[in-house]
Protein backbone atom coordinates (compact mmCIF):
# COMPACT_ATOMS: atom_id res chain seq x y z
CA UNK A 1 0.00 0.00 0.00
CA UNK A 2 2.71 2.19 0.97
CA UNK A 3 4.69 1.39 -2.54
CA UNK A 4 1.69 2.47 -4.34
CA UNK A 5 1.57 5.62 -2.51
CA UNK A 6 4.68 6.59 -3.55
CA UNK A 7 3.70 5.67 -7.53
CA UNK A 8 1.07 8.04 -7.09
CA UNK A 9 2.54 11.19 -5.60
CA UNK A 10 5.28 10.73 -8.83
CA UNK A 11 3.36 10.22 -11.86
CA UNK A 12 3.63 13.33 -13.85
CA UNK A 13 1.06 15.77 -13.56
CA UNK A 14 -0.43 15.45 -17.14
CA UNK A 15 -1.71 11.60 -16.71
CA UNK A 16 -5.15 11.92 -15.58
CA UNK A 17 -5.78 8.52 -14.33
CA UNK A 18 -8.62 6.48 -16.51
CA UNK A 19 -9.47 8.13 -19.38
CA UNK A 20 -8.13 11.32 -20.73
CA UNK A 21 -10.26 14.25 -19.82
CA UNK A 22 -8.31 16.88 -21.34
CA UNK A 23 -8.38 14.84 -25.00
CA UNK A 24 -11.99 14.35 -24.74
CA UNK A 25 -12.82 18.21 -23.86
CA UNK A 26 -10.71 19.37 -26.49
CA UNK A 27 -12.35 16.70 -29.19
CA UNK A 28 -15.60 17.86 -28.19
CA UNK A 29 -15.63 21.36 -28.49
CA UNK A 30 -13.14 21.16 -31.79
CA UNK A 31 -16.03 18.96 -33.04
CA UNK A 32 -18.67 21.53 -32.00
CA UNK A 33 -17.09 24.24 -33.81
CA UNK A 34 -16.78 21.76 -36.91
CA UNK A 35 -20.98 21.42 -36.95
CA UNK A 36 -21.56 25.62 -35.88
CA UNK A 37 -18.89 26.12 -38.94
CA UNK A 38 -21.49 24.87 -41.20
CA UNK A 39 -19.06 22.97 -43.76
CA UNK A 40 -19.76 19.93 -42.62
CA UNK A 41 -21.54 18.87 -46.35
CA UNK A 42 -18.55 20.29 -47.68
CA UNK A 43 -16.43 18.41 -46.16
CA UNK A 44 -17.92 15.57 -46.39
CA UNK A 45 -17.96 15.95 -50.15
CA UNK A 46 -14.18 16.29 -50.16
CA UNK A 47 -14.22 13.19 -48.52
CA UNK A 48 -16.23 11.62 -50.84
CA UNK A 49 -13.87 12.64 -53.59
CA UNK A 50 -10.71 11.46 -51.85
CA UNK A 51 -12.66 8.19 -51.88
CA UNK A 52 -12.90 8.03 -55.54
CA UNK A 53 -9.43 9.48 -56.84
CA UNK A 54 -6.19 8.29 -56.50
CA UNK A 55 -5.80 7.84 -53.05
CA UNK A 56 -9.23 6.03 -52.68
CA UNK A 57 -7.51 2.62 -52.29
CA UNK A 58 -4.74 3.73 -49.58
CA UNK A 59 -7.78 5.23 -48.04
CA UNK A 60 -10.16 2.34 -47.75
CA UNK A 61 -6.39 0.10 -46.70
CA UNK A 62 -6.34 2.81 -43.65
CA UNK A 63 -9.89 2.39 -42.86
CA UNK A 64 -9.57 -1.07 -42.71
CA UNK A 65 -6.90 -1.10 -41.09
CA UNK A 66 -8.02 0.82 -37.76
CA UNK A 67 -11.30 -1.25 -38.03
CA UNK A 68 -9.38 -4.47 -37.15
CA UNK A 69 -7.24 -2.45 -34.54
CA UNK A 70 -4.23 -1.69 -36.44
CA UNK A 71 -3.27 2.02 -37.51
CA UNK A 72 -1.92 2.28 -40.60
């Protein structure tokens, strides 16, 4: 109990503990300001274009890829 103690009191002060806090706050309001932007059809047409030009393939490979856990 005591070791543990002393882990504690040393870990550096930007590890929150169980999930990140911080990460998630900052993904949430940089995704709210992506939807109050209003481009969101835009960019969602870009992506559709990516899809289907010449980097469609390494695209789909990436996608893929993170689905079964493994970034490309």
């Amino acid at each position: 109990m005591e070791n543990q103690k002393a882990n504690q009191q040393t870990q550096p002060a930007d590890i929150e503990g169980e999930g990140n806090h911080t990460a998630d706050r900052r993904y949430r309001e940089s995704v709210e300001r992506s939807v109050k932007g209003g481009k969101i059809e835009e960019h969602a047409e870009e992506a559709a274009s990516a899809l289907d030009g010449p980097e469609g393939d390494e695209l789909r490979e990436a996608q893929e890829a993170t689905r079964r856990g493994r970034p490309s």
